[in-house]
PDB file of N, CA and C in Angstrom:
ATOM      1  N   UNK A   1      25.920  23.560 -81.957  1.00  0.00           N
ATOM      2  CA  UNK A   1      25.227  23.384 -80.699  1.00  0.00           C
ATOM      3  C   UNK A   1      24.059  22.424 -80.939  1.00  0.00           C
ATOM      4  N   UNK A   2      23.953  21.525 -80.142  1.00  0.00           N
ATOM      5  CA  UNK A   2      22.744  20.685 -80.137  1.00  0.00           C
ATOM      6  C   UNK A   2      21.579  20.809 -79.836  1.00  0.00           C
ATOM      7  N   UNK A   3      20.199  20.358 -80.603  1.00  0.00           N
ATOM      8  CA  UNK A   3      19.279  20.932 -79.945  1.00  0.00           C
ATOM      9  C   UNK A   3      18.639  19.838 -78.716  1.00  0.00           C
ATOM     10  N   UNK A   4      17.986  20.397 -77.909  1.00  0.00           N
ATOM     11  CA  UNK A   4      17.177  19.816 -76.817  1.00  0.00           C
ATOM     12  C   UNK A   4      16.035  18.773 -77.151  1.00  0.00           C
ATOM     13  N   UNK A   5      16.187  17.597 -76.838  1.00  0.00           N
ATOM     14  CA  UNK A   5      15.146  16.719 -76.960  1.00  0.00           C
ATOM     15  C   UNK A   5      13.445  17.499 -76.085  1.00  0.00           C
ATOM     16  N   UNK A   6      12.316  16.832 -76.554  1.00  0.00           N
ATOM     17  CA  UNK A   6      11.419  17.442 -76.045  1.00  0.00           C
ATOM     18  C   UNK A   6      11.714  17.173 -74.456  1.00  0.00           C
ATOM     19  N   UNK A   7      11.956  15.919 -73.852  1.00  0.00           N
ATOM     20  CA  UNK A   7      11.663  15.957 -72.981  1.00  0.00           C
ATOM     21  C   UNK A   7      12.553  16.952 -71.685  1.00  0.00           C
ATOM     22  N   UNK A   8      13.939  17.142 -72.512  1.00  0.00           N
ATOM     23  CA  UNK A   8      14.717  17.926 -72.335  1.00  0.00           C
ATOM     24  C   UNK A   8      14.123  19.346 -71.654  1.00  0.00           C
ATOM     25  N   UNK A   9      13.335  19.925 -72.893  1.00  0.00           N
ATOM     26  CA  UNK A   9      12.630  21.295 -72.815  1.00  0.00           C
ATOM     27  C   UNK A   9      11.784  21.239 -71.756  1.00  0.00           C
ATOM     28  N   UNK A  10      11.123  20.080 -71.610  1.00  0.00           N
ATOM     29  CA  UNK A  10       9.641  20.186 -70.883  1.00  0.00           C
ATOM     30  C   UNK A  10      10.447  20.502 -69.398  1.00  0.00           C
ATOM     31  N   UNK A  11      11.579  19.570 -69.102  1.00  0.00           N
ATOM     32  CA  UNK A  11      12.451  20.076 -67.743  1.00  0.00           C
ATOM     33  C   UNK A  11      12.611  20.965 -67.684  1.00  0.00           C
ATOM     34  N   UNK A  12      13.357  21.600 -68.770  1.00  0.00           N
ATOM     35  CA  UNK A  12      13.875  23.441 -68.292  1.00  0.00           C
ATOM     36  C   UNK A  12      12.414  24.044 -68.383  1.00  0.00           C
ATOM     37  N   UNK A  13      11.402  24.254 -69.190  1.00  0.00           N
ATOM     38  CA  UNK A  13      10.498  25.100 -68.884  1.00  0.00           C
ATOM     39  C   UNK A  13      10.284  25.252 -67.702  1.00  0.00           C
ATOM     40  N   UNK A  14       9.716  23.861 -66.569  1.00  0.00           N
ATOM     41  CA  UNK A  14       9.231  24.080 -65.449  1.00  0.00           C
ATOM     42  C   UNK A  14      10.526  24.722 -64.517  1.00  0.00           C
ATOM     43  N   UNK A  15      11.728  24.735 -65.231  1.00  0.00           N
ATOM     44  CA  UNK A  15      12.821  25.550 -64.010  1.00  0.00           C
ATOM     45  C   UNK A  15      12.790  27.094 -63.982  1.00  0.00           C
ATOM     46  N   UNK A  16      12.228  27.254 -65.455  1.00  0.00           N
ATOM     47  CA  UNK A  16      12.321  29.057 -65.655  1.00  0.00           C
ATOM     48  C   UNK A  16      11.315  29.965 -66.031  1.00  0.00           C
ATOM     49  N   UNK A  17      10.487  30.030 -64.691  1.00  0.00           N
ATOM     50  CA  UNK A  17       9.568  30.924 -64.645  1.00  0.00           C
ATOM     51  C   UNK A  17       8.399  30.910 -65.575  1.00  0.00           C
ATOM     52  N   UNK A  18       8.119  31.618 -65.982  1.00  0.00           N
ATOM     53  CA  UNK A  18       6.628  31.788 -66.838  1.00  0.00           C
ATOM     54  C   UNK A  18       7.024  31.557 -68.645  1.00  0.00           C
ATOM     55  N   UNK A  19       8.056  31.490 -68.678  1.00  0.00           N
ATOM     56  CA  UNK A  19       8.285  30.499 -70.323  1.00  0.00           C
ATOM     57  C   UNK A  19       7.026  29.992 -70.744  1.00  0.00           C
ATOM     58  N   UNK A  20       7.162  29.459 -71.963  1.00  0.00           N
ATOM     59  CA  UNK A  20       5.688  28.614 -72.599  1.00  0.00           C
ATOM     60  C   UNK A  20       6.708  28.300 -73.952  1.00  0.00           C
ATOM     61  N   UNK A  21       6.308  27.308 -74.600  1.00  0.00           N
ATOM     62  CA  UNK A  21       6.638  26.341 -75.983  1.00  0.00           C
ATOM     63  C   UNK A  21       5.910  26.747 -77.004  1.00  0.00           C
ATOM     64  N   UNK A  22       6.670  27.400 -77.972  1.00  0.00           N
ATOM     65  CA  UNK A  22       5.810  28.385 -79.008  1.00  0.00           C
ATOM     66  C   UNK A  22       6.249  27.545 -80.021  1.00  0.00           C
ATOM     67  N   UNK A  23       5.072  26.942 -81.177  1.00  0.00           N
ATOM     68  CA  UNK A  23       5.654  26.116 -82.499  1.00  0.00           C
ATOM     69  C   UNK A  23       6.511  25.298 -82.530  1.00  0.00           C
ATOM     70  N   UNK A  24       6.688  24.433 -81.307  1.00  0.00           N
ATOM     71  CA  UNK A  24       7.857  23.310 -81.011  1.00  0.00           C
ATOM     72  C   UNK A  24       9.162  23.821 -81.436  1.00  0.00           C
ATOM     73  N   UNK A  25      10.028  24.725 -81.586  1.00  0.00           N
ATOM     74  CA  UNK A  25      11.280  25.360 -82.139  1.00  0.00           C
ATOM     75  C   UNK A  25      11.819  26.546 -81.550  1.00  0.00           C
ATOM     76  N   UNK A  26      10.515  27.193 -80.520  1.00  0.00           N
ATOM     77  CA  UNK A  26      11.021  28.400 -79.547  1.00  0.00           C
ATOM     78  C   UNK A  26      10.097  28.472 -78.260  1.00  0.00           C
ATOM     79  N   UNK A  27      10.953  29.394 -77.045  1.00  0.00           N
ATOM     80  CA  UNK A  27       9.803  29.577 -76.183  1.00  0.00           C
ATOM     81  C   UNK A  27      10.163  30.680 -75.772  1.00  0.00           C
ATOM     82  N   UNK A  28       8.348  31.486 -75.309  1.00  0.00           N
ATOM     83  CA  UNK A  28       8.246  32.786 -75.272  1.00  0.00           C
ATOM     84  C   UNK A  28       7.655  33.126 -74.268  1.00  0.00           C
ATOM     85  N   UNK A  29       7.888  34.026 -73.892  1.00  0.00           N
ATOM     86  CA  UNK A  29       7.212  35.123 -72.347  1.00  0.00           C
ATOM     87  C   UNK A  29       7.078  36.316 -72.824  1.00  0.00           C
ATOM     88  N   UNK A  30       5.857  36.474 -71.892  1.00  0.00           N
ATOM     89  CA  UNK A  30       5.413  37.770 -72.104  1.00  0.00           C
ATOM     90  C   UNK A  30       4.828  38.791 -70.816  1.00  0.00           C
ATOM     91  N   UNK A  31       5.520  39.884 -70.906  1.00  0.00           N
ATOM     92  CA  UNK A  31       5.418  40.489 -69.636  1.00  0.00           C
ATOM     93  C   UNK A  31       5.163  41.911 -69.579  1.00  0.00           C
ATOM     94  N   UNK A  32       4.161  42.886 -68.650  1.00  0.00           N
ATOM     95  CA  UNK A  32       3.521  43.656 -68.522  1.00  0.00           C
ATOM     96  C   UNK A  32       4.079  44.543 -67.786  1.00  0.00           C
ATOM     97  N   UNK A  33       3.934  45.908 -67.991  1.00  0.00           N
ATOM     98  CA  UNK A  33       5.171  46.996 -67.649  1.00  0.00           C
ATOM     99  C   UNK A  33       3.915  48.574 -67.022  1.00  0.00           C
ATOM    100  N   UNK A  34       4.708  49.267 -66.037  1.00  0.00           N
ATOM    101  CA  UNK A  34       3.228  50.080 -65.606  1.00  0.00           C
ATOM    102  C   UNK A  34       2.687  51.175 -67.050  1.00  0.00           C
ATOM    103  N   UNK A  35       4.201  50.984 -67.880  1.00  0.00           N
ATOM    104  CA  UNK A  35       4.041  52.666 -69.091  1.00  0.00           C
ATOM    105  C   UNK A  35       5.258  52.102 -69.921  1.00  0.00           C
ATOM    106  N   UNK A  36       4.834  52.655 -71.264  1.00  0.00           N
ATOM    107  CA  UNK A  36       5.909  52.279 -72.306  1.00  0.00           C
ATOM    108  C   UNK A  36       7.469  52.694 -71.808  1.00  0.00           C
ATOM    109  N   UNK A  37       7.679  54.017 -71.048  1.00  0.00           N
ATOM    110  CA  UNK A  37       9.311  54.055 -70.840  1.00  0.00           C
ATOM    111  C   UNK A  37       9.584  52.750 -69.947  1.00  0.00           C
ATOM    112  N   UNK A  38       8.841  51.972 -69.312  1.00  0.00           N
ATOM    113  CA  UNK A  38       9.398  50.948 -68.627  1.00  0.00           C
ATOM    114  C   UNK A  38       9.140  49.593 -69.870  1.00  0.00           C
ATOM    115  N   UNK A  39       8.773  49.478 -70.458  1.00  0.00           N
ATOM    116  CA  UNK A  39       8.981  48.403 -71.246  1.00  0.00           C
ATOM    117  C   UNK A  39      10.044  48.360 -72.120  1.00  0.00           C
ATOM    118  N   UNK A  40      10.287  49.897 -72.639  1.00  0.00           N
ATOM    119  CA  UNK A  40      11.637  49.878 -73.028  1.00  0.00           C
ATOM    120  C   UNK A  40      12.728  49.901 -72.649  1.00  0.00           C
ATOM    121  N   UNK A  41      12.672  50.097 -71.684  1.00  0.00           N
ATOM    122  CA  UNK A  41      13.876  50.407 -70.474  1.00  0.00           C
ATOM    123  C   UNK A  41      13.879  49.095 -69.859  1.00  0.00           C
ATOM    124  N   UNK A  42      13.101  48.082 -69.988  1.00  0.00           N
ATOM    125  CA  UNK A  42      13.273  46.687 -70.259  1.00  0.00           C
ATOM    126  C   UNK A  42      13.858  45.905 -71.459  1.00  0.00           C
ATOM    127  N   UNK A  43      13.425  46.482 -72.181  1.00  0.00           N
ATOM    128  CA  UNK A  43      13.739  45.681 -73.417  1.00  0.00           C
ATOM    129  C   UNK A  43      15.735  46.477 -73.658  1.00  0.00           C
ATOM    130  N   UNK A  44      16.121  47.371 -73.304  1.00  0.00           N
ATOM    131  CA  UNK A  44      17.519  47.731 -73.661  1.00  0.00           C
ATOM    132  C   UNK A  44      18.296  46.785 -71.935  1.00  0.00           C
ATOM    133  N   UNK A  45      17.753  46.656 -71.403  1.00  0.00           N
ATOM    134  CA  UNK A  45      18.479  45.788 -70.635  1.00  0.00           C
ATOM    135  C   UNK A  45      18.563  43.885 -71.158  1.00  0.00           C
ATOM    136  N   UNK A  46      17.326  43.859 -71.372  1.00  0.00           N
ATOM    137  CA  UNK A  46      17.667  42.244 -72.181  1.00  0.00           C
ATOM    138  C   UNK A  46      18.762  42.433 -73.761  1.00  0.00           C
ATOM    139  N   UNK A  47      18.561  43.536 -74.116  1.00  0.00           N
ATOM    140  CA  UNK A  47      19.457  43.874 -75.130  1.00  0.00           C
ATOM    141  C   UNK A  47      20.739  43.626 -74.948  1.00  0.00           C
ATOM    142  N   UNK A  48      21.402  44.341 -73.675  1.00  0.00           N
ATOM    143  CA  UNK A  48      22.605  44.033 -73.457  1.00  0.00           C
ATOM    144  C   UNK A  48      22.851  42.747 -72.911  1.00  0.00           C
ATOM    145  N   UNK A  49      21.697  41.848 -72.219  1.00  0.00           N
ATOM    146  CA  UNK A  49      22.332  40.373 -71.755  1.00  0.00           C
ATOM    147  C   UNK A  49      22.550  39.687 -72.883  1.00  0.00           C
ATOM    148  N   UNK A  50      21.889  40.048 -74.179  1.00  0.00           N
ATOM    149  CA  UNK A  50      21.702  39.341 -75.074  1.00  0.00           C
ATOM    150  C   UNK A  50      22.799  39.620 -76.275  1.00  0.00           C
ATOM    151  N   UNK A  51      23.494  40.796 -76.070  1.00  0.00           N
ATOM    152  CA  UNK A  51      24.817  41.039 -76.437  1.00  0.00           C
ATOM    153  C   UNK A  51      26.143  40.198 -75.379  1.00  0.00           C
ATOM    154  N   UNK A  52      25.894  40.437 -74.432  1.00  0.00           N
ATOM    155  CA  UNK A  52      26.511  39.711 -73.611  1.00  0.00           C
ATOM    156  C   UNK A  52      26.776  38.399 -73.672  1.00  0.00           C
ATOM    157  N   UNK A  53      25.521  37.328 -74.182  1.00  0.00           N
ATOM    158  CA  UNK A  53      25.308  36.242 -74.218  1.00  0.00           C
ATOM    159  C   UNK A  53      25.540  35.759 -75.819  1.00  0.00           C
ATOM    160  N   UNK A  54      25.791  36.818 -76.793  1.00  0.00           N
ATOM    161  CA  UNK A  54      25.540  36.588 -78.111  1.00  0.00           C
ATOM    162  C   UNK A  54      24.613  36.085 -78.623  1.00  0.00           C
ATOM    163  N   UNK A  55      23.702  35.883 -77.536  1.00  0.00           N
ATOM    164  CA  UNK A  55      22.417  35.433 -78.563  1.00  0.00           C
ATOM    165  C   UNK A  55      20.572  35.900 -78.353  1.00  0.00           C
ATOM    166  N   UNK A  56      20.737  35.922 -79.597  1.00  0.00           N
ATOM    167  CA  UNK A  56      19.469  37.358 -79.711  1.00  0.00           C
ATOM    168  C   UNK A  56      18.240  36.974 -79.938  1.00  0.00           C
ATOM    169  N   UNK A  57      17.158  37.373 -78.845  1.00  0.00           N
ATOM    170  CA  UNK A  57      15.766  37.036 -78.879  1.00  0.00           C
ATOM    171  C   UNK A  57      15.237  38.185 -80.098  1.00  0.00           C
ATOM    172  N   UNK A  58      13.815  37.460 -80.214  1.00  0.00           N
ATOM    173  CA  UNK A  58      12.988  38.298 -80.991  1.00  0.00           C
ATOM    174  C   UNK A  58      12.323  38.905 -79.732  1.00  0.00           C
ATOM    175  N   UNK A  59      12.138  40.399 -80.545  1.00  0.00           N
ATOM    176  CA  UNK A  59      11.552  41.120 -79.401  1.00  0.00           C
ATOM    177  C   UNK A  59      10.127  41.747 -79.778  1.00  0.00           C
ATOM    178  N   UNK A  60       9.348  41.712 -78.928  1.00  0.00           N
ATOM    179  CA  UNK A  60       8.339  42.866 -79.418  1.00  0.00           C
ATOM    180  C   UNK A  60       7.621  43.445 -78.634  1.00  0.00           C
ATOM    181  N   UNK A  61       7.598  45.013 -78.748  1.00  0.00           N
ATOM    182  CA  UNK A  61       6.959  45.702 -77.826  1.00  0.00           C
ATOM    183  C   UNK A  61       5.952  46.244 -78.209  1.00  0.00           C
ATOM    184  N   UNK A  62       4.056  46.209 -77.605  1.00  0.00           N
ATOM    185  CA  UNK A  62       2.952  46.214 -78.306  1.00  0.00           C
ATOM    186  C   UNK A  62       1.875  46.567 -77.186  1.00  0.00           C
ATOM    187  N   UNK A  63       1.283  47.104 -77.630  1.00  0.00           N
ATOM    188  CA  UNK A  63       0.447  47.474 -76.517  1.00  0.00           C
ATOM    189  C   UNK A  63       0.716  48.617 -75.865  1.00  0.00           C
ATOM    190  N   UNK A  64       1.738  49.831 -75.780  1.00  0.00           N
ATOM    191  CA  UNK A  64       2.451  50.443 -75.124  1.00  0.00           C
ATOM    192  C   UNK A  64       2.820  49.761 -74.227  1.00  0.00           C
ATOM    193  N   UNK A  65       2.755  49.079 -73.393  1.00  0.00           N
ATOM    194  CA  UNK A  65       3.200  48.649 -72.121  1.00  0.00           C
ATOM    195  C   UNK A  65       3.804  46.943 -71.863  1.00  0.00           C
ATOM    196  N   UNK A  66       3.621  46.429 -73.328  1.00  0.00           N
ATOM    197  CA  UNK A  66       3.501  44.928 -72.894  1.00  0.00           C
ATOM    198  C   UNK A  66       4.705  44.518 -73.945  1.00  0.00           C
ATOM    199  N   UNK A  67       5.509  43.351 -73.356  1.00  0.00           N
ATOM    200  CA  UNK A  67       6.984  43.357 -74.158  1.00  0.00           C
ATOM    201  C   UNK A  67       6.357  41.489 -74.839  1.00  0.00           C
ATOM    202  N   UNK A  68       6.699  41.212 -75.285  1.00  0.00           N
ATOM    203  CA  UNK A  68       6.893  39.402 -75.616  1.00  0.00           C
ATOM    204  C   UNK A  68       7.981  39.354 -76.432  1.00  0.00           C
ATOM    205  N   UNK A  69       8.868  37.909 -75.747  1.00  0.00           N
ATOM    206  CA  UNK A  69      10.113  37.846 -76.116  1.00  0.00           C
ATOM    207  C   UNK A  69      10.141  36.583 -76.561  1.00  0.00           C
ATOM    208  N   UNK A  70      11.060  35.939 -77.511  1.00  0.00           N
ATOM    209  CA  UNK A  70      10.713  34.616 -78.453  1.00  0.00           C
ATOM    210  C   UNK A  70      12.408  33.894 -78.750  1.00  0.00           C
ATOM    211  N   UNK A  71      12.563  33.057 -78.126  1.00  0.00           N
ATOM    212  CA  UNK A  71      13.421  32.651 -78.075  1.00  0.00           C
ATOM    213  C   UNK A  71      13.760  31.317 -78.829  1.00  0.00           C
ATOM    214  N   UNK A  72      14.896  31.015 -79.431  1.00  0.00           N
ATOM    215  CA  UNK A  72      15.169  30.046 -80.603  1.00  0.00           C
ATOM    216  C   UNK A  72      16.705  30.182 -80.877  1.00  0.00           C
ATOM    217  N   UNK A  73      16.964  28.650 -81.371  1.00  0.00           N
ATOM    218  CA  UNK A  73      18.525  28.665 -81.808  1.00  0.00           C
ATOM    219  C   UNK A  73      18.066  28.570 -83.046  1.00  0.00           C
ATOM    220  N   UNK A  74      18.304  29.640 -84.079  1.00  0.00           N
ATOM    221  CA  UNK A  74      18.028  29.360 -85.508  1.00  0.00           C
ATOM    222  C   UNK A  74      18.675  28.523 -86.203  1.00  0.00           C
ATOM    223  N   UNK A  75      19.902  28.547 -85.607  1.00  0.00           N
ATOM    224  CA  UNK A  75      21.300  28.141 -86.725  1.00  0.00           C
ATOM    225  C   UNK A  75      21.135  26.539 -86.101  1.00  0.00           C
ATOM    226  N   UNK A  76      20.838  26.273 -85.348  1.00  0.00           N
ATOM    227  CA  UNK A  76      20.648  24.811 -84.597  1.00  0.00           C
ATOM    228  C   UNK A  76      19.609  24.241 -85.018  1.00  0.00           C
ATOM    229  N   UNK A  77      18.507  24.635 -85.832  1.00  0.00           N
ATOM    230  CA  UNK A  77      17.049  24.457 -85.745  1.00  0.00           C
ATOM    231  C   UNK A  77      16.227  23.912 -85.207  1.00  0.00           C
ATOM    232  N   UNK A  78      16.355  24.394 -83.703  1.00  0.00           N
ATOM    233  CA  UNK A  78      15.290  24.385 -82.837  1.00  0.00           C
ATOM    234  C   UNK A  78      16.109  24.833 -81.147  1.00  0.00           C
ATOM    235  N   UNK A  79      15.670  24.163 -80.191  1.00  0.00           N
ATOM    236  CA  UNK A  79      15.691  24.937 -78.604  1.00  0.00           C
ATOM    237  C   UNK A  79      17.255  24.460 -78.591  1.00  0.00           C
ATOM    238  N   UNK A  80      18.171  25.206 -77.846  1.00  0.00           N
ATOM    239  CA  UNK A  80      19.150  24.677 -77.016  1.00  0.00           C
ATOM    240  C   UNK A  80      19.657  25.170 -75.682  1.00  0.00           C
ATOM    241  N   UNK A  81      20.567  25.008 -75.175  1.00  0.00           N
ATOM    242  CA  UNK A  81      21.313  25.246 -73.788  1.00  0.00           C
ATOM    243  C   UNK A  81      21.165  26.682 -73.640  1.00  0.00           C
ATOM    244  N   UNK A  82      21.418  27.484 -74.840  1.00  0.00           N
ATOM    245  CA  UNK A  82      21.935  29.455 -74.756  1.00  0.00           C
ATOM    246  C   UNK A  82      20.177  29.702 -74.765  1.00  0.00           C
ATOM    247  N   UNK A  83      19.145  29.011 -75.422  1.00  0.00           N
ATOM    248  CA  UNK A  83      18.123  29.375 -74.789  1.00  0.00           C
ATOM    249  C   UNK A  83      17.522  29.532 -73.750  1.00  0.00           C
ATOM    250  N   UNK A  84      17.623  28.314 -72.860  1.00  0.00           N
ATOM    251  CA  UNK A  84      17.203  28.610 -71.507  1.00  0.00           C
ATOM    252  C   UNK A  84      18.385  29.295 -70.778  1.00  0.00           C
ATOM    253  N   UNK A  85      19.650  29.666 -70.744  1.00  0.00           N
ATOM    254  CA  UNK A  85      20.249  30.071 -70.183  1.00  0.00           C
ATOM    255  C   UNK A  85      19.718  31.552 -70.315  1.00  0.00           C
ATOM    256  N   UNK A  86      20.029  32.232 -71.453  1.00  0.00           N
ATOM    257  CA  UNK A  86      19.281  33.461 -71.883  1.00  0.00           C
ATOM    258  C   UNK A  86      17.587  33.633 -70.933  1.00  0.00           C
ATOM    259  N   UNK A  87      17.269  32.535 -71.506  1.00  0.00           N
ATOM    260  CA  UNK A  87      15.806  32.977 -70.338  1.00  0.00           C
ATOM    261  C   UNK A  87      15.898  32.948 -68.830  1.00  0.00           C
ATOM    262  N   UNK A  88      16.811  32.414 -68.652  1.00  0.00           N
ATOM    263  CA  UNK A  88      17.053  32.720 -67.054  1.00  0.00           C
ATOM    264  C   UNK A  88      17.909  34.115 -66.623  1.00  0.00           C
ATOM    265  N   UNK A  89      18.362  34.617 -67.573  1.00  0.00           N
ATOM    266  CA  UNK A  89      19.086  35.650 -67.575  1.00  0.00           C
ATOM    267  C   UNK A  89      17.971  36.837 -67.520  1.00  0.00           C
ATOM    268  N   UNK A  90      17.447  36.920 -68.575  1.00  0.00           N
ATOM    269  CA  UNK A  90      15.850  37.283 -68.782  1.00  0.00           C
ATOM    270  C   UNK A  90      15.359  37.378 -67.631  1.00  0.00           C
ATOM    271  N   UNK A  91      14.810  36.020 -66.427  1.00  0.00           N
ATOM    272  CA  UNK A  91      13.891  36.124 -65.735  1.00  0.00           C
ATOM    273  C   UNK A  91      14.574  37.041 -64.171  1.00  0.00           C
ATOM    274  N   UNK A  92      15.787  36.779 -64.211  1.00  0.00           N
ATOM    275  CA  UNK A  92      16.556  37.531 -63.360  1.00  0.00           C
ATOM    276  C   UNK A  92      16.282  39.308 -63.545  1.00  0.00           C
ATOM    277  N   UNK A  93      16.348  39.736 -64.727  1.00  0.00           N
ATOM    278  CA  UNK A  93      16.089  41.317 -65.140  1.00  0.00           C
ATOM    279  C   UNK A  93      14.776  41.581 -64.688  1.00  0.00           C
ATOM    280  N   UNK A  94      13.774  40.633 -65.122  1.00  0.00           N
ATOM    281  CA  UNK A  94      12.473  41.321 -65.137  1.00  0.00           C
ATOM    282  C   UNK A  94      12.115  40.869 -63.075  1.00  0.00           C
TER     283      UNK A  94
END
């Protein structure tokens, strides 16, 4: 899979929601939940898109209530297509 030229990225960011460009190689969101059973009960639903999609964000849940998710084609080394697709998949759940 190919990766995304910058200027590439800078397009999809502004298409999908609250994204941001983490270390030029991933991009991450981060989002706020009323109580930890809802952040997790977030995070097992991106679980399954991300089984679905075969491809797997870094996850982390911190704060009790607050999730940030980190997205990257490792094996590609750096952004591609299953990333922003995944984050739109993402922005659809939350």
């Amino acid at each position: 899979m190919a990766t995304l030229s910058d200027e590439e990225i800078e397009q999809r960011l502004s298409a999908v929601g609250e994204w941001r460009r983490e270390a030029g190689a991933a991009i991450a969101r981060d989002l706020k939940f009323n109580d930890f059973r809802a952040a997790v009960a977030f995070v097992n639903e991106v679980a399954e898109a991300a089984e679905a999609a075969n491809h797997h964000p870094d996850i982390l849940i911190h704060g009790w209530n607050k999730v940030r998710l980190t997205l990257s084609t490792h094996s590609a080394g750096g952004l591609t297509d299953a990333d922003f697709r995944l984050a739109a998949r993402i922005d659809e759940l939350a």
